[in-house]
Every structure is written in structure tokens, then in C-alpha cells.
N, C-alpha and C. Protein backbone atom coordinates (compact mmCIF):
# COMPACT_ATOMS: atom_id res chain seq x y z
N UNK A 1 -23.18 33.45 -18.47
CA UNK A 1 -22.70 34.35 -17.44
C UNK A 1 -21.41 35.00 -17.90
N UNK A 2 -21.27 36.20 -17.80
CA UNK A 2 -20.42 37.29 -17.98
C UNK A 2 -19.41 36.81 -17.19
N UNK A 3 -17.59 36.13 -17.67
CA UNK A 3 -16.55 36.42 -16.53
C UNK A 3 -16.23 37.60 -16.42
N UNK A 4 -15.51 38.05 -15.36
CA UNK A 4 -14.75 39.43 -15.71
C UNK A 4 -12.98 38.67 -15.70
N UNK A 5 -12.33 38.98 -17.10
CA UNK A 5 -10.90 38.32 -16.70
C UNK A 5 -9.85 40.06 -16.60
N UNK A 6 -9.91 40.87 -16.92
CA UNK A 6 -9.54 42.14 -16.47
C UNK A 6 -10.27 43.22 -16.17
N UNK A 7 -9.61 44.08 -15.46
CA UNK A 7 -11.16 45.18 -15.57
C UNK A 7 -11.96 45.79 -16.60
N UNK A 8 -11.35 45.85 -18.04
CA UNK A 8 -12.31 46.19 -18.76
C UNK A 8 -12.04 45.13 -19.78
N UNK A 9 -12.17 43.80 -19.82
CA UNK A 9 -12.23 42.74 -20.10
C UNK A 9 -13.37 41.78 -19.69
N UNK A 10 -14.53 41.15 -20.26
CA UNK A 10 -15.23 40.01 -20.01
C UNK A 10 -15.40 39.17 -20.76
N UNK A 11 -15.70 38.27 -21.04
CA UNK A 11 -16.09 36.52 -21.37
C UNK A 11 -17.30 36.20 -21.15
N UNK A 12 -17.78 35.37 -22.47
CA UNK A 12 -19.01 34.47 -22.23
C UNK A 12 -18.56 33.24 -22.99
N UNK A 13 -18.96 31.67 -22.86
CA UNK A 13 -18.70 31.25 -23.32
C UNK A 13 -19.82 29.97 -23.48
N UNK A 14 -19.57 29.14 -24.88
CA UNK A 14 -20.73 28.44 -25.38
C UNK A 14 -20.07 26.82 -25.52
N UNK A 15 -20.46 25.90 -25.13
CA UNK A 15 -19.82 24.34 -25.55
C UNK A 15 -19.97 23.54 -26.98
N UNK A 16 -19.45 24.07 -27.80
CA UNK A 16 -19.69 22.93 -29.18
C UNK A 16 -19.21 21.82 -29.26
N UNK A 17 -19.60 20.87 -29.55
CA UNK A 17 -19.41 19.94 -30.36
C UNK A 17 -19.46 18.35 -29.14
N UNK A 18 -19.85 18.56 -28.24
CA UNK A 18 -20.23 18.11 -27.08
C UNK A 18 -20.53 16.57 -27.96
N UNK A 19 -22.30 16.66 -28.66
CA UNK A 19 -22.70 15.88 -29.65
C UNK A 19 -21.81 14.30 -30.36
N UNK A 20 -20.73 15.12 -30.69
CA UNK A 20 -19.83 14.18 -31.96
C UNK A 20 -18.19 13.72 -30.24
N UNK A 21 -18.42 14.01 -28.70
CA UNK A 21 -18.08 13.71 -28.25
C UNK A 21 -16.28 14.73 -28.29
N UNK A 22 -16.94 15.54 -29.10
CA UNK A 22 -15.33 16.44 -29.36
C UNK A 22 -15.42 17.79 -28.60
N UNK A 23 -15.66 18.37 -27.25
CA UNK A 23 -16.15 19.58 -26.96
C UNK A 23 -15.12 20.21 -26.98
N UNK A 24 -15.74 21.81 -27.30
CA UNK A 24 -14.83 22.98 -27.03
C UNK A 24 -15.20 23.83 -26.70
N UNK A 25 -14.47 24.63 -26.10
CA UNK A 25 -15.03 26.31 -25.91
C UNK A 25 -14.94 27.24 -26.86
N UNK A 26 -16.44 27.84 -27.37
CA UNK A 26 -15.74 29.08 -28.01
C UNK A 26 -16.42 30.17 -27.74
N UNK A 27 -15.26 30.97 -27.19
CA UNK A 27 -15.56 32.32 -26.86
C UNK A 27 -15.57 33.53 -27.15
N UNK A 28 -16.50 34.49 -26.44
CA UNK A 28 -16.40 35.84 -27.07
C UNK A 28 -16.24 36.82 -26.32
N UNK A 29 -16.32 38.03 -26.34
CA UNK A 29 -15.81 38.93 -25.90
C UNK A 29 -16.13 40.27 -25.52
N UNK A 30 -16.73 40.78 -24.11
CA UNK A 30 -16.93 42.33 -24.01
C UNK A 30 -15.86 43.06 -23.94
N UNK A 31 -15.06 44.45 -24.61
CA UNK A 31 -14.22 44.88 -23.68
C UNK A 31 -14.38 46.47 -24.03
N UNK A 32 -13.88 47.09 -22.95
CA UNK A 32 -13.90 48.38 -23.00
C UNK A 32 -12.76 49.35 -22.86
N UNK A 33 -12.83 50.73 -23.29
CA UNK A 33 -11.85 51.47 -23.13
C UNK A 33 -11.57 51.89 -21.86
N UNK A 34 -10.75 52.53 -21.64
CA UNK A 34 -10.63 53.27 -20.25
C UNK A 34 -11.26 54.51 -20.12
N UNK A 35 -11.72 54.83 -20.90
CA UNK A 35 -12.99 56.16 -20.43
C UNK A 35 -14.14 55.46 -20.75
N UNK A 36 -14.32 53.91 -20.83
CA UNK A 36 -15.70 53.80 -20.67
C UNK A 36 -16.89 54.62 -21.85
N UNK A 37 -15.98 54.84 -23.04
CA UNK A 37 -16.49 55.68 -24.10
C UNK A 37 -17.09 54.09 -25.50
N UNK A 38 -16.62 53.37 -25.23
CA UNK A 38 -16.62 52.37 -26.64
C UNK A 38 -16.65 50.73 -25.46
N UNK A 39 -17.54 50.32 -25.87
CA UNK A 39 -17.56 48.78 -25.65
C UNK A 39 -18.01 47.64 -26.58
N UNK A 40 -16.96 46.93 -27.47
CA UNK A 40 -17.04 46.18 -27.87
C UNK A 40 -17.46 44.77 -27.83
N UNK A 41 -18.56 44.14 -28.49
CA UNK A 41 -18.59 42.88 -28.39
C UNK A 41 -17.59 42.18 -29.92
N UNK A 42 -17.31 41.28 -29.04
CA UNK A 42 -16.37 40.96 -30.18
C UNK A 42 -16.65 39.17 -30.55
N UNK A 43 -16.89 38.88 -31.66
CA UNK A 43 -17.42 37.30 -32.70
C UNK A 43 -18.67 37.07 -31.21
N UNK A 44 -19.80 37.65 -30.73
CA UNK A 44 -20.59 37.62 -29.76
C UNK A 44 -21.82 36.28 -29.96
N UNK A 45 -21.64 35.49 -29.25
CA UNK A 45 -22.18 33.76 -28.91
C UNK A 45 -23.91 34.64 -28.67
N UNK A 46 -24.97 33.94 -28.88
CA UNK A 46 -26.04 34.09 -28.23
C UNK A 46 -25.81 34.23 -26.97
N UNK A 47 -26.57 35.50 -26.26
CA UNK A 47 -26.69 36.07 -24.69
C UNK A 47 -28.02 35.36 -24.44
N UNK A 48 -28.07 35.00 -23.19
CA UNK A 48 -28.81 34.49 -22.14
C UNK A 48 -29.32 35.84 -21.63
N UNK A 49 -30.58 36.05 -21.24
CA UNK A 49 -31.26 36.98 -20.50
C UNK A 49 -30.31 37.65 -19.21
N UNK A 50 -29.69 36.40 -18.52
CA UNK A 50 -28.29 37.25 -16.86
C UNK A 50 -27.80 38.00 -18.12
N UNK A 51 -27.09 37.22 -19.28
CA UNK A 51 -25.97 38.04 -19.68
C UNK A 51 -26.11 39.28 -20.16
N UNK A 52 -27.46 39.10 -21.10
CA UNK A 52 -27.88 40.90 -21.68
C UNK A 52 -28.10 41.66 -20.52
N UNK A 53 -28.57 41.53 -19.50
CA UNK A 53 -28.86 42.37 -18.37
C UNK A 53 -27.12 42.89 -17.80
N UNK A 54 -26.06 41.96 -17.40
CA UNK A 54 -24.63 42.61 -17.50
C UNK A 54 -24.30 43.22 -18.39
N UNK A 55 -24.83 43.05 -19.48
CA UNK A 55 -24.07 43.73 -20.68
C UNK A 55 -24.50 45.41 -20.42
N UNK A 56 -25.89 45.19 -20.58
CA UNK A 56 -26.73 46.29 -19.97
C UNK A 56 -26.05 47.71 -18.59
N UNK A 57 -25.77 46.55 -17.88
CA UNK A 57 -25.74 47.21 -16.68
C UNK A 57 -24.07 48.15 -17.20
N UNK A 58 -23.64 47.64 -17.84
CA UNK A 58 -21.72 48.38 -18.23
C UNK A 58 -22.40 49.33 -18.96
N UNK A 59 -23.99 49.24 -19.34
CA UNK A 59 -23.74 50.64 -20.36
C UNK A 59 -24.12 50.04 -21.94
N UNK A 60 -24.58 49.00 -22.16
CA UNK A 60 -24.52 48.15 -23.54
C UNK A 60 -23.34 48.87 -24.46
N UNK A 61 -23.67 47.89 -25.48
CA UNK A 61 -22.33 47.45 -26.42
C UNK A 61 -22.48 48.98 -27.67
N UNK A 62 -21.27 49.84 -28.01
CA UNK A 62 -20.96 50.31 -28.33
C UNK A 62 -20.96 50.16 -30.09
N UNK A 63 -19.92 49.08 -29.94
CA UNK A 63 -19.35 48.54 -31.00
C UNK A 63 -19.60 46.50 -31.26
N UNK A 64 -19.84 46.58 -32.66
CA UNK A 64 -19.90 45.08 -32.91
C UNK A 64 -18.86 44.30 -33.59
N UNK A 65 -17.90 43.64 -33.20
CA UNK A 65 -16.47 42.77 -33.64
C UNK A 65 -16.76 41.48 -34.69
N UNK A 66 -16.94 41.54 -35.91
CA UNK A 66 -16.46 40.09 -36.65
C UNK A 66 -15.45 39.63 -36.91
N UNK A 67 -14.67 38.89 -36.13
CA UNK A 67 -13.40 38.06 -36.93
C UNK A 67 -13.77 36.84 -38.37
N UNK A 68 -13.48 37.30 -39.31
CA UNK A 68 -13.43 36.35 -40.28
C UNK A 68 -11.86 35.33 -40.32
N UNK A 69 -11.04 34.93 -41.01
CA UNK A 69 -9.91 34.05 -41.47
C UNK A 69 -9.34 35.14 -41.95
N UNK A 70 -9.52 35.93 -42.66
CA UNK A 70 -9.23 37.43 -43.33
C UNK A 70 -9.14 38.65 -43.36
N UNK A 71 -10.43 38.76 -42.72
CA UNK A 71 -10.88 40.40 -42.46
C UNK A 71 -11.37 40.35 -41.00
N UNK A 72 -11.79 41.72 -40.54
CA UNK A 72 -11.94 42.26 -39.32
C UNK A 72 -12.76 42.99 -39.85
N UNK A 73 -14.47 43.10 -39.53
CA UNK A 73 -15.53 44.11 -39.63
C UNK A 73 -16.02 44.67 -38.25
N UNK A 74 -16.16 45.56 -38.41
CA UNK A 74 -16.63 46.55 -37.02
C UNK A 74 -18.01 47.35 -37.49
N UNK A 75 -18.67 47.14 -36.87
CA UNK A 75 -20.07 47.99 -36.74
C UNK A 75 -20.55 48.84 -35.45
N UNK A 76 -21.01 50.03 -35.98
CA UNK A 76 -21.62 51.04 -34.76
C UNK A 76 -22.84 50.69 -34.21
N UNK A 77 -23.01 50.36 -33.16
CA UNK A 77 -24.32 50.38 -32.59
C UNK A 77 -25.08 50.96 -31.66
N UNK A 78 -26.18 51.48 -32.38
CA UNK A 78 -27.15 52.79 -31.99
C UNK A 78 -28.12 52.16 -31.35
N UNK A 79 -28.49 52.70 -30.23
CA UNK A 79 -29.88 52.62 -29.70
C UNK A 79 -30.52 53.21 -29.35
């Protein structure tokens, strides 16, 4: 499920490590500009069917975010 934590800010988030008794959150990221021109997913967790349908409903994702340790890759996405 999609949070909304600002207005053009959302959250999804996934539980690792539950297993080895060590859990965490790690999360990712929709966000958008203020003209609603570019929406980024950013290091994006597997979507659940609710969530692609929110993603959907803003208009789907624009842009695709990799954070590496190093680099920052961005990809265009066409549909």
C-alpha cells in the first residue's frame, strides 16, 4: 500500500530479514514534481496489484531511480 508522507511524496514498503529474526524496513519511493510533469520511482520494492493500480491512478511512473553506494542511474519510461 502506497503512504502518502507529502503531497507529492509516497512510500511503499517491504520487511527483510524477518527470517534470521533481524527485521527491517526498506523503502522506496514515488515522488513528483509540482506540475505533475515527471514521477519518479525511486530503488522501487516489488508492487502488489492495490499498489500498481495507485501508481496508475497519479498517472504512472515517469522516471526510474537506482541508488547504487556510488552512482545514481535514472531511466525514461515509455509506455
Amino acid at each position: 500500500m502506497l503512504t502518502k508522507l507529502m503531497p507529492q511524496l509516497f512510500t511503499w514498503v517491504e520487511v527483510h530479514g524477518a527470517s534470521r529474526n533481524q527485521a527491517y524496513n526498506w523503502n522506496s519511493f514515488l515522488v513528483q514534481d509540482e506540475s505533475d510533469s515527471v514521477r519518479a520511482l525511486i530503488d522501487p520494492l516489488p508492487l502488489s496489484a492495490d499498489e500498481i493500480q495507485q501508481i496508475d491512478k497519479l498517472g504512472g511512473p515517469t522516471h526510474l531511480m537506482l541508488r547504487g553506494t556510488k552512482t545514481i542511474s535514472t531511466l525514461n519510461v515509455s509506455r
